[in-house]
Protein backbone atom coordinates (compact mmCIF):
# COMPACT_ATOMS: atom_id res chain seq x y z
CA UNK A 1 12.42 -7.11 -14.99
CA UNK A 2 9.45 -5.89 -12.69
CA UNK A 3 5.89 -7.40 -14.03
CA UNK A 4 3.43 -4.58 -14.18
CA UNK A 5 0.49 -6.67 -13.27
CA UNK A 6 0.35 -7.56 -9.43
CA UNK A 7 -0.81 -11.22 -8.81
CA UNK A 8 -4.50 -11.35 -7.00
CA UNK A 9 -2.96 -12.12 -3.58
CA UNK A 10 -0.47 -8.85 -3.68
CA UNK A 11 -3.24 -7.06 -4.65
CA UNK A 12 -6.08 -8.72 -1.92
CA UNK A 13 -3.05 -8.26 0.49
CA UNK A 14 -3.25 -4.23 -0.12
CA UNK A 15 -6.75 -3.80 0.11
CA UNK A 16 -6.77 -5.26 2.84
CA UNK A 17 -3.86 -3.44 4.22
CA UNK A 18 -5.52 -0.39 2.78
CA UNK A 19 -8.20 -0.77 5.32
CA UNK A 20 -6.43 -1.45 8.16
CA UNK A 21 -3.99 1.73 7.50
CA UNK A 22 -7.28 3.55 7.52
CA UNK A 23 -8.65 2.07 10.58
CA UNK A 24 -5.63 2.73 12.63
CA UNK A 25 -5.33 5.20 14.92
CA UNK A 26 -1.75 5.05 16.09
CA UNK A 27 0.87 6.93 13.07
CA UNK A 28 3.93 4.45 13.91
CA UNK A 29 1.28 1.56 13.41
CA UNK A 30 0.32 3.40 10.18
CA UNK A 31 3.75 3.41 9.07
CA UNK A 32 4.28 -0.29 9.43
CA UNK A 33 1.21 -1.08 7.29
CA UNK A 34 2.51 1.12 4.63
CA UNK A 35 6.13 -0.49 4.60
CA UNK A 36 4.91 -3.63 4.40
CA UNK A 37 3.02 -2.70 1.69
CA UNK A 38 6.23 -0.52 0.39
CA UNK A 39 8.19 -4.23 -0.01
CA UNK A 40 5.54 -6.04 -1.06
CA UNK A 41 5.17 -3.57 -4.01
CA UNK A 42 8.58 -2.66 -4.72
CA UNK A 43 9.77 -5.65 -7.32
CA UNK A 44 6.23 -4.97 -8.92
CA UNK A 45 7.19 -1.34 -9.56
CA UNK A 46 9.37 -0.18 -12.31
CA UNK A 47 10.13 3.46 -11.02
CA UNK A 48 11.09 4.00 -7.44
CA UNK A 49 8.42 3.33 -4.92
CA UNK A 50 8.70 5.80 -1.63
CA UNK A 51 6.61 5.41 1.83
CA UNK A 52 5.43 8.35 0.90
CA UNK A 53 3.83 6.84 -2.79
CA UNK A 54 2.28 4.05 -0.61
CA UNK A 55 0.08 5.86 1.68
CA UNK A 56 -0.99 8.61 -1.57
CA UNK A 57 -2.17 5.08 -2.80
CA UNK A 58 -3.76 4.53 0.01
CA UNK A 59 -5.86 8.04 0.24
CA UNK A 60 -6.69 7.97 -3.22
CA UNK A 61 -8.07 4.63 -3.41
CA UNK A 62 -9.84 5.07 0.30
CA UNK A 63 -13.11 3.42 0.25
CA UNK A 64 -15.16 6.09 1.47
CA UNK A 65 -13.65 9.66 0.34
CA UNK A 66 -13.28 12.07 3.37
């Protein structure tokens, strides 16, 4: 069964991926951060986890809102 708490490396691991999705200009580059995040995630999810789901996270928890 999935744990619903992410252990602090997963989580230091996606803010830091977090700000290099937001710092990256290419899209296919973009992409890659998210799925890596996407896998990382996934057995830490109960639901199912889309690209799409990982980069919302990523604009709603955006360090500075634009």
């Amino acid at each position: 069964m999935p744990s619903k708490e992410l252990p602090p490396w997963i989580a230091r691991r996606f803010v830091d991926d977090m700000r290099a999705f937001h710092a990256e200009t290419n899209a296919i580059k973009r992409d890659e951060i998210a799925a890596r995040q996407l896998h990382a995630l996934r057995p830490h999810h109960a639901g199912k986890l889309r690209l799409s789901d990982v980069k919302e996270m990523f604009q709603l928890m955006r360090d500075d809102p634009a």
